[in-house]
C-alpha atoms as a PDB file:
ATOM      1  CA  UNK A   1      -6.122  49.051  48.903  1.00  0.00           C
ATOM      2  CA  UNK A   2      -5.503  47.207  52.293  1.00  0.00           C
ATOM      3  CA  UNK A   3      -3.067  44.274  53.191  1.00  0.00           C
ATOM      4  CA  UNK A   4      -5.382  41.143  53.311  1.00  0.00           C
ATOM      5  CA  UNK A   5      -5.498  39.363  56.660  1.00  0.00           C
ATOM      6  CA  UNK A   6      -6.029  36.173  57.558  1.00  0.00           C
ATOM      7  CA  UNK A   7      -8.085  34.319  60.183  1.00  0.00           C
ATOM      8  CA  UNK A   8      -6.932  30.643  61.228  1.00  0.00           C
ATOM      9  CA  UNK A   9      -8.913  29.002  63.326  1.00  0.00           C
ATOM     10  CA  UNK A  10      -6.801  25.729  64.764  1.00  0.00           C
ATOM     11  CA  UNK A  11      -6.969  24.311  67.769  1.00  0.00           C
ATOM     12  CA  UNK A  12      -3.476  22.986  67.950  1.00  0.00           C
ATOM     13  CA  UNK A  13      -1.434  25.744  69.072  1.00  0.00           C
ATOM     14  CA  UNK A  14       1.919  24.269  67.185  1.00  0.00           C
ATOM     15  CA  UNK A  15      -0.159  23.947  63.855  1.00  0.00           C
ATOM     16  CA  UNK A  16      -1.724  27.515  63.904  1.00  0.00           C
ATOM     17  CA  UNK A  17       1.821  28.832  64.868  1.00  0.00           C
ATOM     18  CA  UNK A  18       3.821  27.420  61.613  1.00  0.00           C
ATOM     19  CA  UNK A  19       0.587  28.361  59.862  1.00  0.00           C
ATOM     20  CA  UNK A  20       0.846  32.236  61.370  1.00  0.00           C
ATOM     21  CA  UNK A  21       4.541  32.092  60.623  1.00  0.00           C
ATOM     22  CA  UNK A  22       3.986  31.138  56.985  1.00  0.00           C
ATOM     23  CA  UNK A  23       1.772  33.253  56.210  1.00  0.00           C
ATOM     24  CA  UNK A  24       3.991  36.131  58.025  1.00  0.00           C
ATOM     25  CA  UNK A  25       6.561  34.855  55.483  1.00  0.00           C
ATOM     26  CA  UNK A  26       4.587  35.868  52.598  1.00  0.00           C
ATOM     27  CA  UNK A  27       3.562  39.529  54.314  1.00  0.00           C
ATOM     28  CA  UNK A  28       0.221  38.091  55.455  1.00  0.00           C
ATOM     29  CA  UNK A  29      -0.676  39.161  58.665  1.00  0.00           C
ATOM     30  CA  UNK A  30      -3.107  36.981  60.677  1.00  0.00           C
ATOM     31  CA  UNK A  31      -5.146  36.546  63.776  1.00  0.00           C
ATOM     32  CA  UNK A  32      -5.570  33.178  65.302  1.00  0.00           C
ATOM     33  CA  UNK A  33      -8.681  31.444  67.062  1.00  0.00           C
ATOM     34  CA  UNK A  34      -8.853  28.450  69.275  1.00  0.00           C
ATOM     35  CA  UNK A  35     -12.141  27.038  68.913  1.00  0.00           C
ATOM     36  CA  UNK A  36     -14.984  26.986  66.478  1.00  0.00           C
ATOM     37  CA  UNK A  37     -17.193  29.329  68.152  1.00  0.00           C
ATOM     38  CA  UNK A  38     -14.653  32.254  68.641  1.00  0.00           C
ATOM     39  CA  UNK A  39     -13.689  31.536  65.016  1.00  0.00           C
ATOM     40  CA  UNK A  40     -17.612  32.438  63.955  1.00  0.00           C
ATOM     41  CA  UNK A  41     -17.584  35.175  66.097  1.00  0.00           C
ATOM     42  CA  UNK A  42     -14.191  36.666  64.501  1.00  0.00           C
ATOM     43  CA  UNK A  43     -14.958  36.148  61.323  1.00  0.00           C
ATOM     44  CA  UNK A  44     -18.388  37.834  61.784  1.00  0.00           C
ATOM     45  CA  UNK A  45     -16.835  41.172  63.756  1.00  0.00           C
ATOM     46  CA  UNK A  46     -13.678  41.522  61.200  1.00  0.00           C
ATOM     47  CA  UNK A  47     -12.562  41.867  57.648  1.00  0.00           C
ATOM     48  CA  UNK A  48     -10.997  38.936  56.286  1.00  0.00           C
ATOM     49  CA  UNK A  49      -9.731  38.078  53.011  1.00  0.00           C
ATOM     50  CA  UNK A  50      -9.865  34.555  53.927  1.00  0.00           C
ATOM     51  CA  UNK A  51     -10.357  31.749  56.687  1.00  0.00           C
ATOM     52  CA  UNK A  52      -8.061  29.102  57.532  1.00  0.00           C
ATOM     53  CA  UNK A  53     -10.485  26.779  59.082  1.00  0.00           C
ATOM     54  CA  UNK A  54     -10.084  23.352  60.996  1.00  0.00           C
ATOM     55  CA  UNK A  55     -12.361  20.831  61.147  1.00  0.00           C
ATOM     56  CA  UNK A  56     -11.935  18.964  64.344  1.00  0.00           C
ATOM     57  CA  UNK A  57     -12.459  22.147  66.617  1.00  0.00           C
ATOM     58  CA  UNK A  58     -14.087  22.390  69.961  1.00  0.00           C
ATOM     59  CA  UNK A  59     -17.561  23.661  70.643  1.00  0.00           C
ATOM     60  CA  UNK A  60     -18.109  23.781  66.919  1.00  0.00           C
ATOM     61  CA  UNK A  61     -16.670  21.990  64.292  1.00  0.00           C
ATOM     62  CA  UNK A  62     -15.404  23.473  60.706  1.00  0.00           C
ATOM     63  CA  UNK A  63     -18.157  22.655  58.792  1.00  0.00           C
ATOM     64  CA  UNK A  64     -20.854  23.938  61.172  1.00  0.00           C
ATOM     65  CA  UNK A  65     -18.978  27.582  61.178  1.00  0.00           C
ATOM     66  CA  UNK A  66     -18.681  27.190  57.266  1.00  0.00           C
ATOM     67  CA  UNK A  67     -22.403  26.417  56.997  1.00  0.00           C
ATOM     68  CA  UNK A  68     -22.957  29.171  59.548  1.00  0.00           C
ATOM     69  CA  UNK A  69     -21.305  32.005  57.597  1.00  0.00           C
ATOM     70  CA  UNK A  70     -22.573  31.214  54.382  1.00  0.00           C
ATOM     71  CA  UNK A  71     -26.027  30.710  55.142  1.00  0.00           C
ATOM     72  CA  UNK A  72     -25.485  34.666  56.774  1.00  0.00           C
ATOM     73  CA  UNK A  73     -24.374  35.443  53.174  1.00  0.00           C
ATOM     74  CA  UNK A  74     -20.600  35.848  53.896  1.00  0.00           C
ATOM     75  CA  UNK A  75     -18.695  34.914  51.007  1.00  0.00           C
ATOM     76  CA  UNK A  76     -15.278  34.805  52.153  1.00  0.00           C
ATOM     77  CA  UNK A  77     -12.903  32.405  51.225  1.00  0.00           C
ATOM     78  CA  UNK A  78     -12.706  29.320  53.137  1.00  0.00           C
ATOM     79  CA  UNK A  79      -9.283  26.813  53.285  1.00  0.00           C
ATOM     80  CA  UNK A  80     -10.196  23.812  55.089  1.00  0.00           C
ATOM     81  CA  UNK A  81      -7.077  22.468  56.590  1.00  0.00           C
ATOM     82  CA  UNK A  82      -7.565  19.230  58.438  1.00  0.00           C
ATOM     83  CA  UNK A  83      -6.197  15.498  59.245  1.00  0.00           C
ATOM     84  CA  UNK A  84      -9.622  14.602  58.186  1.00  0.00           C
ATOM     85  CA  UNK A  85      -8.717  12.701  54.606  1.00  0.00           C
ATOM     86  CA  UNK A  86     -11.353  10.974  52.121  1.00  0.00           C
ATOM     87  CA  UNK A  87     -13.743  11.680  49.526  1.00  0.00           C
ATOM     88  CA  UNK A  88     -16.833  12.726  51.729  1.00  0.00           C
ATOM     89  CA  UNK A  89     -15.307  14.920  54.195  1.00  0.00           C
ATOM     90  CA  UNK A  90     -14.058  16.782  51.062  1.00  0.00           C
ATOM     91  CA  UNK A  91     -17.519  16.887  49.394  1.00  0.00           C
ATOM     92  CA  UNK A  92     -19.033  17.602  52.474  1.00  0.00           C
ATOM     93  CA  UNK A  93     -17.077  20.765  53.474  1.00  0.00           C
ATOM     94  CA  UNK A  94     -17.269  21.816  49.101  1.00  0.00           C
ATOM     95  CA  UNK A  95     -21.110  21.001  50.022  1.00  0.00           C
ATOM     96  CA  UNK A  96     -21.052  23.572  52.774  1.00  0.00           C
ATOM     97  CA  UNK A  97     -18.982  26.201  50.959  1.00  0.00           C
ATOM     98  CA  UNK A  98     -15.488  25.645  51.860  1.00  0.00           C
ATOM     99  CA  UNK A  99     -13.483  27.357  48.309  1.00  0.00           C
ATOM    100  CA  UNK A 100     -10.581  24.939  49.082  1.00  0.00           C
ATOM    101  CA  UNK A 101      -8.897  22.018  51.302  1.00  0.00           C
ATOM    102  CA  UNK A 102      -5.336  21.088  52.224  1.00  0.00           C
ATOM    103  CA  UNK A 103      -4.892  18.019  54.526  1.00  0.00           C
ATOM    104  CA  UNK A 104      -2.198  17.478  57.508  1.00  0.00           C
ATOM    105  CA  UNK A 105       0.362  17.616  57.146  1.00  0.00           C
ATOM    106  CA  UNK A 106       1.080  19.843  54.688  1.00  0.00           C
ATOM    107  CA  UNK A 107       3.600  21.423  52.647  1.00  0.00           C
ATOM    108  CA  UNK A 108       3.967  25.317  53.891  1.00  0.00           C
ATOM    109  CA  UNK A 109       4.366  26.506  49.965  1.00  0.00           C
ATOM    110  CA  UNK A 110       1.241  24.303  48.562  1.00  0.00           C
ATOM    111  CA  UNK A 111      -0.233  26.257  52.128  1.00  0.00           C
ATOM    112  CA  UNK A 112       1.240  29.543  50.343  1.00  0.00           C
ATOM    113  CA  UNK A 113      -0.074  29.610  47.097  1.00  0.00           C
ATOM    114  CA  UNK A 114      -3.321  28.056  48.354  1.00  0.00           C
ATOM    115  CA  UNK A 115      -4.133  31.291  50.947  1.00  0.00           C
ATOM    116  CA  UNK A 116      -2.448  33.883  48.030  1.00  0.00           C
ATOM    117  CA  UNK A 117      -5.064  32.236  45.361  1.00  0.00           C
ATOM    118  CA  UNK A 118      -8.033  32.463  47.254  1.00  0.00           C
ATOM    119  CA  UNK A 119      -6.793  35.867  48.584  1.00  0.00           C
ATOM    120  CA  UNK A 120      -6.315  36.865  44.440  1.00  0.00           C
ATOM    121  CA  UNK A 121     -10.116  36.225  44.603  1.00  0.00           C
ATOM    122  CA  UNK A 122     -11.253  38.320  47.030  1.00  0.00           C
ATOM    123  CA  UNK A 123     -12.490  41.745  45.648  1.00  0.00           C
ATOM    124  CA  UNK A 124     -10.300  44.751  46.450  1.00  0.00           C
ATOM    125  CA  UNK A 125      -7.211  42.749  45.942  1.00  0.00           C
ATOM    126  CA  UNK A 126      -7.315  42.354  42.212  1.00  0.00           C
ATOM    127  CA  UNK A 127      -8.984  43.992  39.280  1.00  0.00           C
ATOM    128  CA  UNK A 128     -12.511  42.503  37.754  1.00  0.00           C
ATOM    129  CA  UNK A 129     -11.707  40.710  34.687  1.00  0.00           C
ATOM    130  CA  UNK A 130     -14.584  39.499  32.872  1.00  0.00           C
ATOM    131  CA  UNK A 131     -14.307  36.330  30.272  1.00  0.00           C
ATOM    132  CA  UNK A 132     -17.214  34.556  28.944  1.00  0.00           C
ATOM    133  CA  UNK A 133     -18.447  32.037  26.053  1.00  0.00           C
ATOM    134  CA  UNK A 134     -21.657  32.737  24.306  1.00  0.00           C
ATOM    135  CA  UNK A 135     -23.894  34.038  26.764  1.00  0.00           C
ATOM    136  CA  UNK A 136     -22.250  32.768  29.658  1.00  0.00           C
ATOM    137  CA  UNK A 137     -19.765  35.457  31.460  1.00  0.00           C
ATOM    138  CA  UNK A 138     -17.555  35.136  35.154  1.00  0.00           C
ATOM    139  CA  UNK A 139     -15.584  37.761  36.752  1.00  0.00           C
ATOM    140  CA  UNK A 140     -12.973  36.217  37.769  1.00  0.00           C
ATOM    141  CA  UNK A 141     -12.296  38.468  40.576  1.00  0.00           C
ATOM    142  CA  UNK A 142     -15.638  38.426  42.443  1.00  0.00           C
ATOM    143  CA  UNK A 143     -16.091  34.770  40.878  1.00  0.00           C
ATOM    144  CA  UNK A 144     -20.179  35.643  39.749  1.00  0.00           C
ATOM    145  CA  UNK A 145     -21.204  34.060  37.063  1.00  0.00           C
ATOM    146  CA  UNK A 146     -24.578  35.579  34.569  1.00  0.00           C
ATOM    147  CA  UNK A 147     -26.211  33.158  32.246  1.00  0.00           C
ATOM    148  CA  UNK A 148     -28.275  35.483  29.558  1.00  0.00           C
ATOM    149  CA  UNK A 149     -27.563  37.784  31.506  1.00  0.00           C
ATOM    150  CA  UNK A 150     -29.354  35.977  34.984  1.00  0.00           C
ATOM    151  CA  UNK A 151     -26.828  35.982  37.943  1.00  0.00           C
ATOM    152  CA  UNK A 152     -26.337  31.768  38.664  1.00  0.00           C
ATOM    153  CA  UNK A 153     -24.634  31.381  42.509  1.00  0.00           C
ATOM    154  CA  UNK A 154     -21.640  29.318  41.950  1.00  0.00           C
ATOM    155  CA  UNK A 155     -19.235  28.259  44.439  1.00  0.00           C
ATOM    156  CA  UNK A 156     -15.423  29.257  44.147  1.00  0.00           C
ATOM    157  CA  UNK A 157     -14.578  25.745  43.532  1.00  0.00           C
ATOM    158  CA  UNK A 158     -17.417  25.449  40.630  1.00  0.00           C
ATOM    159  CA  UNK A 159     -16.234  28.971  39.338  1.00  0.00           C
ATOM    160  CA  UNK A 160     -12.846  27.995  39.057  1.00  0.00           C
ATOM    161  CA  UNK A 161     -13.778  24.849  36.796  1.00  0.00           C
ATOM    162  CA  UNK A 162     -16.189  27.150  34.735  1.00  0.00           C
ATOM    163  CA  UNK A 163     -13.280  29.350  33.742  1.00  0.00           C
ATOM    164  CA  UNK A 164     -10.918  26.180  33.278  1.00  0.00           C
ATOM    165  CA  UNK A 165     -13.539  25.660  31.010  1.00  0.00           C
ATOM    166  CA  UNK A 166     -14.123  29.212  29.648  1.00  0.00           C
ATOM    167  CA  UNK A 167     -10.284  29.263  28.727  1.00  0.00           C
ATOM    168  CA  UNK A 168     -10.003  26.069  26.240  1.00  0.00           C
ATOM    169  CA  UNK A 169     -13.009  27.514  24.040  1.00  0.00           C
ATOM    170  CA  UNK A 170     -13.570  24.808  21.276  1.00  0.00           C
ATOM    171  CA  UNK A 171     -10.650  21.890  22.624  1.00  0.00           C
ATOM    172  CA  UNK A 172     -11.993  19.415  25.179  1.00  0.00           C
ATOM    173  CA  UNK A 173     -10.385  19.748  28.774  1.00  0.00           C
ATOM    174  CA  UNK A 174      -9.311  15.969  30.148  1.00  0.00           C
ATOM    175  CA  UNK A 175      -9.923  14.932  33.939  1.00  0.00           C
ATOM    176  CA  UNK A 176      -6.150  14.935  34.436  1.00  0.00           C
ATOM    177  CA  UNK A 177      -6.077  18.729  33.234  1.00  0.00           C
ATOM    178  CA  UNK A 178      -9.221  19.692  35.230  1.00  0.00           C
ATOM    179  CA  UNK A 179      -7.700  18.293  38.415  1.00  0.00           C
ATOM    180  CA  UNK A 180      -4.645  20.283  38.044  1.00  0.00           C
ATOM    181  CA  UNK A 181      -5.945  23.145  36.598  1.00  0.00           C
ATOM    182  CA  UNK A 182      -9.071  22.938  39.602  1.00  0.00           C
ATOM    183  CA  UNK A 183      -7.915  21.350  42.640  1.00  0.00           C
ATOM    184  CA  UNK A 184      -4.149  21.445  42.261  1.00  0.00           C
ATOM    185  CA  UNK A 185      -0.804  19.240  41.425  1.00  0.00           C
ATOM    186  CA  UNK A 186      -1.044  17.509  44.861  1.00  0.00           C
ATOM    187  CA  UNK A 187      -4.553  16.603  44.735  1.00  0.00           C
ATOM    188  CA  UNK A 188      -4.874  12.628  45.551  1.00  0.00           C
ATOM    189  CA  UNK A 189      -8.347  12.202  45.774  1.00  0.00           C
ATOM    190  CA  UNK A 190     -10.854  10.548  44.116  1.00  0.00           C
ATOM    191  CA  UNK A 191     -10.404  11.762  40.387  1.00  0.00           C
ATOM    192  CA  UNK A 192     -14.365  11.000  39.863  1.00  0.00           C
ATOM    193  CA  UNK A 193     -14.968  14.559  41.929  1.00  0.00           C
ATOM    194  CA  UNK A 194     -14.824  16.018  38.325  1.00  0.00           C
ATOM    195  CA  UNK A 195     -17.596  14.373  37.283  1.00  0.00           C
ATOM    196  CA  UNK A 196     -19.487  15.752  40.403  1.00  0.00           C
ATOM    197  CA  UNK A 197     -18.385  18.937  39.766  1.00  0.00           C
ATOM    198  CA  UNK A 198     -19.445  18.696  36.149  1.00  0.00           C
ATOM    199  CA  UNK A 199     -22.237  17.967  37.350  1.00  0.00           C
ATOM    200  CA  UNK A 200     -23.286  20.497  39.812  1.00  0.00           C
ATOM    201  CA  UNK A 201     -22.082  23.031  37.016  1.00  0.00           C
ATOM    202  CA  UNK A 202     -24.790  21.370  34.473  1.00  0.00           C
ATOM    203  CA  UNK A 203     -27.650  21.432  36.722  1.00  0.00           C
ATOM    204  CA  UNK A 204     -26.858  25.698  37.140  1.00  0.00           C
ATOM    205  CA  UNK A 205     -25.907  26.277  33.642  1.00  0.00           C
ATOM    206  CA  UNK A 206     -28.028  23.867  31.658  1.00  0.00           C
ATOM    207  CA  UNK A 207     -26.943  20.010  31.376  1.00  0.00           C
ATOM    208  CA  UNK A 208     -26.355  20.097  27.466  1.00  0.00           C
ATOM    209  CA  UNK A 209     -24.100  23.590  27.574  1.00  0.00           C
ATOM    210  CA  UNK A 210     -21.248  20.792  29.046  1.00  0.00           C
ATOM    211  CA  UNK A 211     -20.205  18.329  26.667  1.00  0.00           C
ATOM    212  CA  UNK A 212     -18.691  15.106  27.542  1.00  0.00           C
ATOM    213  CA  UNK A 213     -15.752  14.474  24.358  1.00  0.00           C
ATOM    214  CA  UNK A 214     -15.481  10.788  24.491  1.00  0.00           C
ATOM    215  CA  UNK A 215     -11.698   9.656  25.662  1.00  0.00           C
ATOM    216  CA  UNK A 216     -11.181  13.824  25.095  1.00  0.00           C
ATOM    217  CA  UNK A 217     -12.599  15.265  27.925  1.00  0.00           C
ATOM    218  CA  UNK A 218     -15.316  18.152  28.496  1.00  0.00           C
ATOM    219  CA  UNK A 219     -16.259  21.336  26.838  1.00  0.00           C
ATOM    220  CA  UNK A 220     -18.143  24.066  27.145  1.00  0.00           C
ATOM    221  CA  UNK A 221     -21.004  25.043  24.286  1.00  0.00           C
ATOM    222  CA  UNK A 222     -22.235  28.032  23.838  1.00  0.00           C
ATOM    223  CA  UNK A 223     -26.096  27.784  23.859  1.00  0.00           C
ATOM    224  CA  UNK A 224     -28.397  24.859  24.486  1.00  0.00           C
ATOM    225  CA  UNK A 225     -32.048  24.530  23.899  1.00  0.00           C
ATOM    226  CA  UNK A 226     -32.819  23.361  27.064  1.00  0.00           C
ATOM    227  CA  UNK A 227     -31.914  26.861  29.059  1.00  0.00           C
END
């Protein structure tokens, strides 16, 4: 099994060289790009276990390389790391297939644990483990999800509240849980994101297989009629 590696693609020289050295720190090795367009073009010639990707980049910005790899079917895990701060720009770049976002500054653990999480995703770096309710399975290390035994397309960040989900069986999962659980300790956003992830996940799954436990919080059934 290889080392992972790393691309960050920063246009600030200081910021991509305390985010090089932290990953270094963690035995991470990395290669760094300047701009949004060398960025595409390195993460389309190399292997990478995950991208560390600006948004405010020259010649092309964070989302348009995110939208760029994943509509070429690359699946690699995408930190969006910007000064950008607000509910939309993180919707939009979850939208576009960005697996996570950490804003400026930052704290280099919370950077850590972010890069060694998504890299714990990536396959080759950890074995499949399959759990699953009813007839609704993820592997949680290539993150694909089957409904009766149909493949569904679910984002990382949608995969990783399905198996928040998964894990509680029968007891109802609050918002506060869900956003730690889901988008982490330090997460100050909007808390109403988990009802438009809920929601993203019912419209793939089935809208009654998530139910909404008044003052409890949400849970996953096993079968619904209308799937």
């Amino acid at each position: 099994m290889t080392s992972p590696r790393v691309l960050v693609v920063e246009d600030d020289e200081a910021i991509a060289s305390l985010v090089q050295r932290t990953l270094s720190s963690a035995s991470i090795e990395s290669d760094h790009a300047a701009s949004g367009l060398d960025g595409l073009w390195m993460a389309r010639e190399g292997s990478y276990g995950a991208i560390i990707l600006d948004i405010m980049l020259p010649g092309m910005n964070g989302y348009e390389v995110c939208r760029s790899l994943r509509s070429e079917n690359n699946h690699v895990a995408i930190l969006m790391l910007t000064a950008k701060s607000g509910e939309y720009d993180e919707t939009d770049g979850f939208e576009m297939g960005a697996d996570d976002y950490l804003r400026k500054p930052f704290s280099t653990e919370v950077l850590k644990h972010r890069v060694n999480a998504l890299l714990r995703r990536t396959p080759g770096t950890r074995v499949s483990t399959v759990i699953g309710r009813g007839d609704i399975s993820l592997d949680l290390s290539s993150r694909s999800c089957e409904l009766e035994g149909t493949l569904v397309n679910l984002t990382s960040r949608e995969a990783t509240l399905l198996e928040a989900l998964i894990r509680t069986e029968d007891v109802p999962l609050p918002r506060a849980k869900i956003l730690q659980q889901v988008w982490g300790f330090d997460f100050d956003g909007d808390p109403n994101v988990v009802d438009v992830y809920i929601g993203y996940l019912r419209k793939k799954l089935g809208k009654e297989r998530i139910e909404n436990v008044r003052s409890a919080g949400f849970r996953l059934r096993e079968s619904s009629s209308s799937c």
